[in-house]
PDB file of N, CA and C in Angstrom:
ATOM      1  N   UNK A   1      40.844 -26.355  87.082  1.00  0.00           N
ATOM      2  CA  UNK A   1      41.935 -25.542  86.551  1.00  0.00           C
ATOM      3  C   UNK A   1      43.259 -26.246  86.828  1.00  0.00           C
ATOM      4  N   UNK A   2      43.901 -26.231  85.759  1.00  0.00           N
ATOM      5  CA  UNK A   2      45.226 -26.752  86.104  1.00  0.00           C
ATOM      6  C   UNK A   2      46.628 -25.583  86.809  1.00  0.00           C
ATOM      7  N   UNK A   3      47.281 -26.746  87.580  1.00  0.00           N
ATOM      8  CA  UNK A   3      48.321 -25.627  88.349  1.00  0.00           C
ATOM      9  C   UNK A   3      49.790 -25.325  87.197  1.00  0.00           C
ATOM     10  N   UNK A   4      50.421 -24.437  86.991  1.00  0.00           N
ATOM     11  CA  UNK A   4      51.403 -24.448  86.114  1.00  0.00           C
ATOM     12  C   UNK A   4      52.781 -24.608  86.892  1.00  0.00           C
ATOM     13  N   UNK A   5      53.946 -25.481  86.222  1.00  0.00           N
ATOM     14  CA  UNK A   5      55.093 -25.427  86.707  1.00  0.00           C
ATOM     15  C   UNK A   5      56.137 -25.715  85.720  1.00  0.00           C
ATOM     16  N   UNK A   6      56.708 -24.337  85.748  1.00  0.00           N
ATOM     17  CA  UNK A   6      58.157 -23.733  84.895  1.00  0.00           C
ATOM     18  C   UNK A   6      59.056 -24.488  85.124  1.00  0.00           C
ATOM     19  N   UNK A   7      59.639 -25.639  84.677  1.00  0.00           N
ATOM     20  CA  UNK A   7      61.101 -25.986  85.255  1.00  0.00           C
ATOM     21  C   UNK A   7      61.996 -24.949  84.702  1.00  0.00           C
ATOM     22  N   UNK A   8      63.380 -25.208  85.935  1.00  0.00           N
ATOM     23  CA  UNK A   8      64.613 -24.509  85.850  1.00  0.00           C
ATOM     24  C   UNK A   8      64.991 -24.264  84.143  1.00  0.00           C
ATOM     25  N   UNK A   9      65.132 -25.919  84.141  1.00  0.00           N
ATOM     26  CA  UNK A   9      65.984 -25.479  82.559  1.00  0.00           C
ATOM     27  C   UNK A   9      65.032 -24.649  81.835  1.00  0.00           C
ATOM     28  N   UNK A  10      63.804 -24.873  81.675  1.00  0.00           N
ATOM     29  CA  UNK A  10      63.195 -24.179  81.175  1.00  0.00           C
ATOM     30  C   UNK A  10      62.999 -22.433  80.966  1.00  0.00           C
ATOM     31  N   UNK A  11      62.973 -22.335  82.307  1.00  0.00           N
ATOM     32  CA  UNK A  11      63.704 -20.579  82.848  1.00  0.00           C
ATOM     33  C   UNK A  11      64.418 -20.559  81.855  1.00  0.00           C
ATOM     34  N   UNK A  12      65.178 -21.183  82.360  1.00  0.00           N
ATOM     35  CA  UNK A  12      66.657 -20.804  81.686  1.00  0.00           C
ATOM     36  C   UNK A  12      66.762 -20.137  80.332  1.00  0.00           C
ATOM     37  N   UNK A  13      65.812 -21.250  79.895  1.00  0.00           N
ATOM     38  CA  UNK A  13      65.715 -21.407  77.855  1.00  0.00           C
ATOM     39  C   UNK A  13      65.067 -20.132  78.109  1.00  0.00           C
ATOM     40  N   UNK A  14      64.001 -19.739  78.471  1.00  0.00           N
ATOM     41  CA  UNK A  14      63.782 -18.146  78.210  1.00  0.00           C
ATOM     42  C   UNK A  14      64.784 -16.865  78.435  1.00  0.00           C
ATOM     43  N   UNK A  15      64.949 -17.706  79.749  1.00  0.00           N
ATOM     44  CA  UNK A  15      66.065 -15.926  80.132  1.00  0.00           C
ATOM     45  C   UNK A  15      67.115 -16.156  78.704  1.00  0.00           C
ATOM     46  N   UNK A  16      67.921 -17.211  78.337  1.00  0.00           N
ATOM     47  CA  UNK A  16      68.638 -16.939  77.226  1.00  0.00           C
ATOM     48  C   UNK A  16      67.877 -16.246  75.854  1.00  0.00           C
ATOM     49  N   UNK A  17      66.689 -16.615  75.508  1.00  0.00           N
ATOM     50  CA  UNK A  17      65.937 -16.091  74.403  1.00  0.00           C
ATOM     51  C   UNK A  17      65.808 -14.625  74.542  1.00  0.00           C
ATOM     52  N   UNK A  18      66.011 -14.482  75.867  1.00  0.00           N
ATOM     53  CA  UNK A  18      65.511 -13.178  76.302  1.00  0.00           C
ATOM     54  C   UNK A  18      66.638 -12.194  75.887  1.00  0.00           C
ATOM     55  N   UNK A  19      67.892 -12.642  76.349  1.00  0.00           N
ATOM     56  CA  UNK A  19      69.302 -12.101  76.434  1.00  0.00           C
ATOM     57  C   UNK A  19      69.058 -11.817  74.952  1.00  0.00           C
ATOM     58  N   UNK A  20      69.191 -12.806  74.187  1.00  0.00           N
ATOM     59  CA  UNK A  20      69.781 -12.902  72.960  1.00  0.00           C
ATOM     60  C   UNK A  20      68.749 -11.758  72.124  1.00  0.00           C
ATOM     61  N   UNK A  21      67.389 -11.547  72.162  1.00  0.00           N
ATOM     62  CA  UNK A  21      66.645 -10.384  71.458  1.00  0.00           C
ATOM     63  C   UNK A  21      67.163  -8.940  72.051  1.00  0.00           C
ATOM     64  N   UNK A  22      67.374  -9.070  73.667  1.00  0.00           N
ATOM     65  CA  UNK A  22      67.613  -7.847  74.182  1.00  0.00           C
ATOM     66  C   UNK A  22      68.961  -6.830  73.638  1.00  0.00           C
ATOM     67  N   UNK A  23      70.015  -8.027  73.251  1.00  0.00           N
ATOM     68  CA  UNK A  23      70.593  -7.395  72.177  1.00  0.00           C
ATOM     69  C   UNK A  23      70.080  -6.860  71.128  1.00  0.00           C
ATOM     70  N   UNK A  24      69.799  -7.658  70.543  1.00  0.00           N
ATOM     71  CA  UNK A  24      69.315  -7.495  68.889  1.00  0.00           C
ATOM     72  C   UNK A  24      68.185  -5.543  68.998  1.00  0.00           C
ATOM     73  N   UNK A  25      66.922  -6.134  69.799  1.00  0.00           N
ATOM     74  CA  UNK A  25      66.068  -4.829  69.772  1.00  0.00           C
ATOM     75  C   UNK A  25      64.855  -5.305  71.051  1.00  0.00           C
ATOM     76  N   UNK A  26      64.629  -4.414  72.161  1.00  0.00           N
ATOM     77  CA  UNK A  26      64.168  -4.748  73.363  1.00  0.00           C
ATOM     78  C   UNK A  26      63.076  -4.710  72.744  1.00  0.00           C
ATOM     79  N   UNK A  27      62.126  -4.054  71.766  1.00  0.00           N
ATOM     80  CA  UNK A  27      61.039  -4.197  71.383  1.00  0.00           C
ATOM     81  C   UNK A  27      60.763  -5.406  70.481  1.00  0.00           C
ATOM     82  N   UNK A  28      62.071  -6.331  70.373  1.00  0.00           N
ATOM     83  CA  UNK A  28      61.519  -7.952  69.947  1.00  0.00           C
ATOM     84  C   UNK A  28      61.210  -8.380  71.140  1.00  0.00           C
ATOM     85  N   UNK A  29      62.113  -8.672  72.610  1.00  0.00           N
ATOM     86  CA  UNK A  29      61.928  -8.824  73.623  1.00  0.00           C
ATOM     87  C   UNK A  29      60.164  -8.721  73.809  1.00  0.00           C
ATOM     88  N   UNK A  30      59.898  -7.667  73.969  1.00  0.00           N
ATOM     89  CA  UNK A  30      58.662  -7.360  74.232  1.00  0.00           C
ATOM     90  C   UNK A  30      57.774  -8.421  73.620  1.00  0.00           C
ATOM     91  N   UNK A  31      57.880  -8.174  72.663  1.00  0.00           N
ATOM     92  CA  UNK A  31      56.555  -9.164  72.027  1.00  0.00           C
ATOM     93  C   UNK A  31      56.833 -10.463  71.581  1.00  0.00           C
ATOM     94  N   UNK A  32      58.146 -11.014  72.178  1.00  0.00           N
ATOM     95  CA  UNK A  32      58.507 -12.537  72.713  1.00  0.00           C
ATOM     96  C   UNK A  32      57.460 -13.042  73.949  1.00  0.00           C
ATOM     97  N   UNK A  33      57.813 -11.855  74.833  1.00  0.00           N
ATOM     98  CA  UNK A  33      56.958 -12.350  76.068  1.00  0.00           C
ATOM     99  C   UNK A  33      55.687 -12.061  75.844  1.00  0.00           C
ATOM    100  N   UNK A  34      55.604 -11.006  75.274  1.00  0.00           N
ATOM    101  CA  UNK A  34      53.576 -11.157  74.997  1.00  0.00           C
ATOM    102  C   UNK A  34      53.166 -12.418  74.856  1.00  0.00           C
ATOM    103  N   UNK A  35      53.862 -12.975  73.490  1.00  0.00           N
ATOM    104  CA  UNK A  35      53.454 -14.191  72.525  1.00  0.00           C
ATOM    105  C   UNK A  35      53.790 -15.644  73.711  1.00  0.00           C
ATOM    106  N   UNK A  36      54.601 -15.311  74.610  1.00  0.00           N
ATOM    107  CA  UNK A  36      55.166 -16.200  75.249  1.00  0.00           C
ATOM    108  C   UNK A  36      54.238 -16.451  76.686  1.00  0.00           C
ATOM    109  N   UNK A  37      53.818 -15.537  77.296  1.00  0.00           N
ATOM    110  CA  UNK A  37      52.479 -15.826  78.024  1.00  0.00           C
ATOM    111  C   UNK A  37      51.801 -15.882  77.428  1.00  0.00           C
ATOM    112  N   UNK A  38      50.941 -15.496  76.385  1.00  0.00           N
ATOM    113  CA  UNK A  38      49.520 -16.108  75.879  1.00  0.00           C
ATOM    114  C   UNK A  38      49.482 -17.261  75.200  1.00  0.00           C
ATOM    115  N   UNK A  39      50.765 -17.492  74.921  1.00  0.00           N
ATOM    116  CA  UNK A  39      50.771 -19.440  74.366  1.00  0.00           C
ATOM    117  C   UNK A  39      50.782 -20.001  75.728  1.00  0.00           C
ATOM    118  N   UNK A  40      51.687 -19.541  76.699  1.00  0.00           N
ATOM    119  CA  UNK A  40      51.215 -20.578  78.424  1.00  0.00           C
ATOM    120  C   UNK A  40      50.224 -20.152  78.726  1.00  0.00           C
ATOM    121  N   UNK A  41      48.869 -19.220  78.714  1.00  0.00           N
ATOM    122  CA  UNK A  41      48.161 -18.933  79.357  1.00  0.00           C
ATOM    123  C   UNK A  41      46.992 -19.894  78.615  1.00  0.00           C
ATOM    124  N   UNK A  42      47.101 -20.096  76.826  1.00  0.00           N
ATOM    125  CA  UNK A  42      46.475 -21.102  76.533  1.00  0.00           C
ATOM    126  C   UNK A  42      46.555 -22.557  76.628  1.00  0.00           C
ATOM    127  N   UNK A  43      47.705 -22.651  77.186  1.00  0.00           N
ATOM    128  CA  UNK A  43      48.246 -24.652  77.352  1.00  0.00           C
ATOM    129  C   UNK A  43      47.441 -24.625  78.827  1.00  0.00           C
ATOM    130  N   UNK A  44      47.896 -23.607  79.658  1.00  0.00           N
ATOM    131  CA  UNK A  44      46.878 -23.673  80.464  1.00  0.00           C
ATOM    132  C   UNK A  44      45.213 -23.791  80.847  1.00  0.00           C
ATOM    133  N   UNK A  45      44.977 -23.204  80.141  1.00  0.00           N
ATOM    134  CA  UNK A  45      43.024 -23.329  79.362  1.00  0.00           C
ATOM    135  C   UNK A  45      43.233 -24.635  79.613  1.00  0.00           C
ATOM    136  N   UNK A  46      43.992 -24.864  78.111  1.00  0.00           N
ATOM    137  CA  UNK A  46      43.128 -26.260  77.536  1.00  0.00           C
ATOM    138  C   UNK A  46      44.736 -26.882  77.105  1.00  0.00           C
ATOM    139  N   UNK A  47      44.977 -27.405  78.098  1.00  0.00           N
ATOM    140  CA  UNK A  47      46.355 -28.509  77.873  1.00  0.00           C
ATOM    141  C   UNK A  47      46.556 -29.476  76.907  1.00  0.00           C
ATOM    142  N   UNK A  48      45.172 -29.915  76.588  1.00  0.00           N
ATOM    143  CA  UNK A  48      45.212 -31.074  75.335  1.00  0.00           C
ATOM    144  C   UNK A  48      44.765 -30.693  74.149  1.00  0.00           C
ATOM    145  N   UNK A  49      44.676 -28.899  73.811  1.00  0.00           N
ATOM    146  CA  UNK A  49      44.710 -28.919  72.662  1.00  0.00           C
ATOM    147  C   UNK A  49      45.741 -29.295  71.770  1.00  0.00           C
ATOM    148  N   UNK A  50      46.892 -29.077  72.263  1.00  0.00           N
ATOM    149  CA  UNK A  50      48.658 -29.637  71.275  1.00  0.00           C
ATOM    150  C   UNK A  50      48.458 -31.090  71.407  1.00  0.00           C
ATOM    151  N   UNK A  51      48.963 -31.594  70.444  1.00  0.00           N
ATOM    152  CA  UNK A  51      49.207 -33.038  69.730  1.00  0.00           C
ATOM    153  C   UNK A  51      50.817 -33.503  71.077  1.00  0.00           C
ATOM    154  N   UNK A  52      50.424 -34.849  71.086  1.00  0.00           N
ATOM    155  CA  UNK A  52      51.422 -35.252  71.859  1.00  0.00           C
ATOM    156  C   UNK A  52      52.656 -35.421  70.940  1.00  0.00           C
ATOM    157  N   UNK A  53      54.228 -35.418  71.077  1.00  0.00           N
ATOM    158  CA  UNK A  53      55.207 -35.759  69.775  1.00  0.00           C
ATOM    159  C   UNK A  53      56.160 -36.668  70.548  1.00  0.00           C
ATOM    160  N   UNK A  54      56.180 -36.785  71.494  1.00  0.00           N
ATOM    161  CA  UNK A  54      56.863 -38.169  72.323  1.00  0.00           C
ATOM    162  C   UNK A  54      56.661 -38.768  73.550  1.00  0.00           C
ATOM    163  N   UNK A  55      56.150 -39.816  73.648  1.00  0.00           N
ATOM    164  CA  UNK A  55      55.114 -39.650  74.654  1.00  0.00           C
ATOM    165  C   UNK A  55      53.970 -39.250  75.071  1.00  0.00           C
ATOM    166  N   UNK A  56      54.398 -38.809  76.533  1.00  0.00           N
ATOM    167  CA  UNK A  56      53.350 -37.497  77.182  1.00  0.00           C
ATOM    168  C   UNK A  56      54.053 -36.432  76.851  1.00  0.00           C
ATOM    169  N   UNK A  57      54.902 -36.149  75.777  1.00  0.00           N
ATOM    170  CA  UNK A  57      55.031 -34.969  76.048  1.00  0.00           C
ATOM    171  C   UNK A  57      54.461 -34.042  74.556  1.00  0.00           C
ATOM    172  N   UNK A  58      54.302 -32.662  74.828  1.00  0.00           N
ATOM    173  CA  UNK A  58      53.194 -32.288  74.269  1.00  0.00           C
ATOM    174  C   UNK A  58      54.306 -30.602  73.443  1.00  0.00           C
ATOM    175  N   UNK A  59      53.616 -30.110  72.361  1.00  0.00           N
ATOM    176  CA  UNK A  59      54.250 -29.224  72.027  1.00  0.00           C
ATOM    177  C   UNK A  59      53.805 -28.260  71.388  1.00  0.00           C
ATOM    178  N   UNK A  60      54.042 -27.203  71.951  1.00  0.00           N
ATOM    179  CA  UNK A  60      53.020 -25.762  71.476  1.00  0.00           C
ATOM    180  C   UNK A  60      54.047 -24.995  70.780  1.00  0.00           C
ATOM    181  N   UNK A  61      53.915 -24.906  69.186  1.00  0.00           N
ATOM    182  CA  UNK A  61      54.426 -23.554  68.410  1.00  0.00           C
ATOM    183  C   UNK A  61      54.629 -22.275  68.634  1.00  0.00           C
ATOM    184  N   UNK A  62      54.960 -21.380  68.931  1.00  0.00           N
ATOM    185  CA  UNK A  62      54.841 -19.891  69.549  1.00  0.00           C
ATOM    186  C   UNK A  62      54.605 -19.319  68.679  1.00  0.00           C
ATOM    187  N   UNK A  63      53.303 -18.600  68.212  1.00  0.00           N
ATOM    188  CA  UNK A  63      53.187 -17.871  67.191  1.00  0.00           C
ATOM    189  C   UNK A  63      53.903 -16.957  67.004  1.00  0.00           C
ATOM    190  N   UNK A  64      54.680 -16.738  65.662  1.00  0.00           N
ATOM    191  CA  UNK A  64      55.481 -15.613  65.122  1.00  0.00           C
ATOM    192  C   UNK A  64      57.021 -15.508  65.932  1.00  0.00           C
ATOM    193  N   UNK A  65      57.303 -16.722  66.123  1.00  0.00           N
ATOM    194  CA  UNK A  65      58.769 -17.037  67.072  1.00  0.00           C
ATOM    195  C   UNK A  65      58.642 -18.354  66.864  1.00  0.00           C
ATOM    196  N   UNK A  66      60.279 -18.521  66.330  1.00  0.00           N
ATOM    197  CA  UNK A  66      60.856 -19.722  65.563  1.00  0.00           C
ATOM    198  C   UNK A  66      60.745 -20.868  67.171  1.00  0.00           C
ATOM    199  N   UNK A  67      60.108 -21.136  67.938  1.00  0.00           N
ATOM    200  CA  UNK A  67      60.115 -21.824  69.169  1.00  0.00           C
ATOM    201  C   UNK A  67      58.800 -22.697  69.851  1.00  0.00           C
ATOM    202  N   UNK A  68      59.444 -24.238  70.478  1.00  0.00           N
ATOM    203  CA  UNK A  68      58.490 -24.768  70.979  1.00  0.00           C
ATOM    204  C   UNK A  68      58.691 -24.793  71.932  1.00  0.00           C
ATOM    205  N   UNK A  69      57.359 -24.927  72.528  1.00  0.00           N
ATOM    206  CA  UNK A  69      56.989 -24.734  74.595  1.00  0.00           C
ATOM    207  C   UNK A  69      56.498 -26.365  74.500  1.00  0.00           C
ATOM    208  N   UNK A  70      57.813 -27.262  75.329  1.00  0.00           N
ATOM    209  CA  UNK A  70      57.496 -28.183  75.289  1.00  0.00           C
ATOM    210  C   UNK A  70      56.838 -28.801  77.162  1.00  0.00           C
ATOM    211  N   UNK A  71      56.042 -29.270  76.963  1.00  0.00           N
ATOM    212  CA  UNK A  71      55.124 -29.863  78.345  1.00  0.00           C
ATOM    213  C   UNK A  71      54.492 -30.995  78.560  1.00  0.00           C
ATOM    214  N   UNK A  72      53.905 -31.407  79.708  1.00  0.00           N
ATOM    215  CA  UNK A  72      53.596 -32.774  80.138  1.00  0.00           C
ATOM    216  C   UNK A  72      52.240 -32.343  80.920  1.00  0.00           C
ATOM    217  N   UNK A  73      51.334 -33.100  80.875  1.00  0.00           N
ATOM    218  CA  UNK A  73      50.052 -32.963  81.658  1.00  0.00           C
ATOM    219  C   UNK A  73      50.317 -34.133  82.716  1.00  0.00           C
ATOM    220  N   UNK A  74      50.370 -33.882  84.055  1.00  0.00           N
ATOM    221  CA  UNK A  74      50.296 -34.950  85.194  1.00  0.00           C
ATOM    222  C   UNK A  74      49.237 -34.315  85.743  1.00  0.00           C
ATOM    223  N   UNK A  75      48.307 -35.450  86.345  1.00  0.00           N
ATOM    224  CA  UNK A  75      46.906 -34.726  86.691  1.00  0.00           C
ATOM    225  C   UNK A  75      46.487 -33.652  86.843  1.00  0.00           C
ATOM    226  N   UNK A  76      46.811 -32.815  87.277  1.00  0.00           N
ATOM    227  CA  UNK A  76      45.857 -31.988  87.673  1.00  0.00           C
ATOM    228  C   UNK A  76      47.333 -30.489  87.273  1.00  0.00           C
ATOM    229  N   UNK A  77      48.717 -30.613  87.150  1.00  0.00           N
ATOM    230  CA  UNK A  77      49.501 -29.958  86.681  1.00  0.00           C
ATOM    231  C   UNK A  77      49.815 -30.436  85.367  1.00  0.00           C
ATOM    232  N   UNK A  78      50.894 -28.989  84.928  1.00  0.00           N
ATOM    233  CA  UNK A  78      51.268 -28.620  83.549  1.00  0.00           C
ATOM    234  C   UNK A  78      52.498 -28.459  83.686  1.00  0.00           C
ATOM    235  N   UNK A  79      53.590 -29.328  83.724  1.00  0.00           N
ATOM    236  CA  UNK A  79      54.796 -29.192  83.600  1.00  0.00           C
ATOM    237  C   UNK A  79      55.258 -29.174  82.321  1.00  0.00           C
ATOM    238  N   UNK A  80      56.080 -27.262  82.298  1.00  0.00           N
ATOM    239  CA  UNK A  80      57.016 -27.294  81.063  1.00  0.00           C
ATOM    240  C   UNK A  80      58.012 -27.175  81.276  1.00  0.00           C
ATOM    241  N   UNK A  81      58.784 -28.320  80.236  1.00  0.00           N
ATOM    242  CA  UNK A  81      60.211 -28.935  80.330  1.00  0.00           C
ATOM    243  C   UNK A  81      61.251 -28.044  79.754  1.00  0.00           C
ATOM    244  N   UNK A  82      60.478 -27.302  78.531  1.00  0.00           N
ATOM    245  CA  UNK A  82      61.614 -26.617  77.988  1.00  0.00           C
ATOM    246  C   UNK A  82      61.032 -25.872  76.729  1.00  0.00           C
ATOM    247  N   UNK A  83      61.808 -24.494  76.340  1.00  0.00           N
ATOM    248  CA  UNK A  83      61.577 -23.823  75.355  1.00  0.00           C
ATOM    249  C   UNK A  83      62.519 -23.568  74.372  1.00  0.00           C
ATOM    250  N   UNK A  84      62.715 -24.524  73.244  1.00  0.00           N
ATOM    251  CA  UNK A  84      63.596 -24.273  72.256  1.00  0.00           C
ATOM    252  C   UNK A  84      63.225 -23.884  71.195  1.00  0.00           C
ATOM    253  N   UNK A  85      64.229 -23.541  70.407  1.00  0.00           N
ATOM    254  CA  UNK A  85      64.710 -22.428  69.149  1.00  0.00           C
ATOM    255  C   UNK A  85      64.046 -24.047  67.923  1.00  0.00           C
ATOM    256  N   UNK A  86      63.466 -23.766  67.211  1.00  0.00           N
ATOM    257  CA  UNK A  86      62.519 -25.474  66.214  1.00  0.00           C
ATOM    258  C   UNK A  86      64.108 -25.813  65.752  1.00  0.00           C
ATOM    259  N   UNK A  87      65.322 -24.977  65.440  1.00  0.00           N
ATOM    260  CA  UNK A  87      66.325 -25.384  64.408  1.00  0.00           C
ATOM    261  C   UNK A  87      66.904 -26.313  65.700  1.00  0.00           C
ATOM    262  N   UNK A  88      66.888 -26.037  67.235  1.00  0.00           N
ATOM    263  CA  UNK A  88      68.152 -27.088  67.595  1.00  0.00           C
ATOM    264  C   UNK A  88      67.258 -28.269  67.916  1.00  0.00           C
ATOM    265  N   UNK A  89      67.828 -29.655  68.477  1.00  0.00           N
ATOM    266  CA  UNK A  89      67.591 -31.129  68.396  1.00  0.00           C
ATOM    267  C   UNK A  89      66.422 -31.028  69.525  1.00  0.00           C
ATOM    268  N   UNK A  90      65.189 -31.518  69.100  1.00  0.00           N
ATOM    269  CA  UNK A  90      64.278 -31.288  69.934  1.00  0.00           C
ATOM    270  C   UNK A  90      64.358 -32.568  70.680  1.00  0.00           C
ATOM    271  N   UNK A  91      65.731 -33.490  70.899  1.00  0.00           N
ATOM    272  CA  UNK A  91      65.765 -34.251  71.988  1.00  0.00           C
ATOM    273  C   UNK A  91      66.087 -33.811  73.165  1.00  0.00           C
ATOM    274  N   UNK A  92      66.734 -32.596  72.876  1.00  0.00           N
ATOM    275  CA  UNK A  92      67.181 -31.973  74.203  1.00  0.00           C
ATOM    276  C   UNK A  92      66.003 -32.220  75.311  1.00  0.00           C
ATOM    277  N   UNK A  93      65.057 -31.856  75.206  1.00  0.00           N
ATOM    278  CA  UNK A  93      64.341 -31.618  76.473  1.00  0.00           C
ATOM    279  C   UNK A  93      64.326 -32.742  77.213  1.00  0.00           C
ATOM    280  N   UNK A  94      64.560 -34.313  76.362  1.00  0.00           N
ATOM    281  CA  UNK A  94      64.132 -35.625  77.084  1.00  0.00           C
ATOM    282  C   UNK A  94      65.628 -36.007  77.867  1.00  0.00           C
ATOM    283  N   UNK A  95      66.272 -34.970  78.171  1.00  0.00           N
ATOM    284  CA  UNK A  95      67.432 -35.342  78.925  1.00  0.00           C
ATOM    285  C   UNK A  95      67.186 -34.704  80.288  1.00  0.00           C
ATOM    286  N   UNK A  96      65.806 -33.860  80.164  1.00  0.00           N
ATOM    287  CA  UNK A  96      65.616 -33.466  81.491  1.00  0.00           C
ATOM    288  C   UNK A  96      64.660 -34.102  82.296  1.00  0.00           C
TER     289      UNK A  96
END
């Protein structure tokens, strides 16, 4: 089983996703995070089902949310770097 680890910025990118629906309607909220643990709970399963897109680094679609859960497999962990919105520059994450 692999161990999981959230980086900061990464937090981050959620708590803002989070902010920004909690305006809009807490019941998007809601089923952000549904969709948002069961896409980490599957990178977790099986880490190499997503296609690599630079590097090692690897990128999971969020079903039904415009957003990628971007991550790295180092042995035996699952480091994710970051969760962005598909419209902004998906170089961002390689600055972390």
């Amino acid at each position: 089983m692999y161990k999981l680890k959230i980086r900061t910025l990464a937090q981050q990118d959620v708590q803002e996703i989070i902010n920004y629906y909690d305006i809009i309607n807490q019941n998007i909220t809601n089923r952000f995070l549904e969709k948002l643990y069961l896409d980490i709970e599957i990178i977790k399963s099986n880490p190499f089902l997503f296609s690599k897109k630079h590097k090692e680094i690897r990128n999971c679609y969020l079903r039904k949310f415009p957003f990628n859960i971007y991550y790295q497999i180092n042995d035996k962990n699952i480091d994710i770097l970051a969760v962005l919105h598909t419209s902004r520059n998906p170089n961002i994450w390689q600055k972390r």
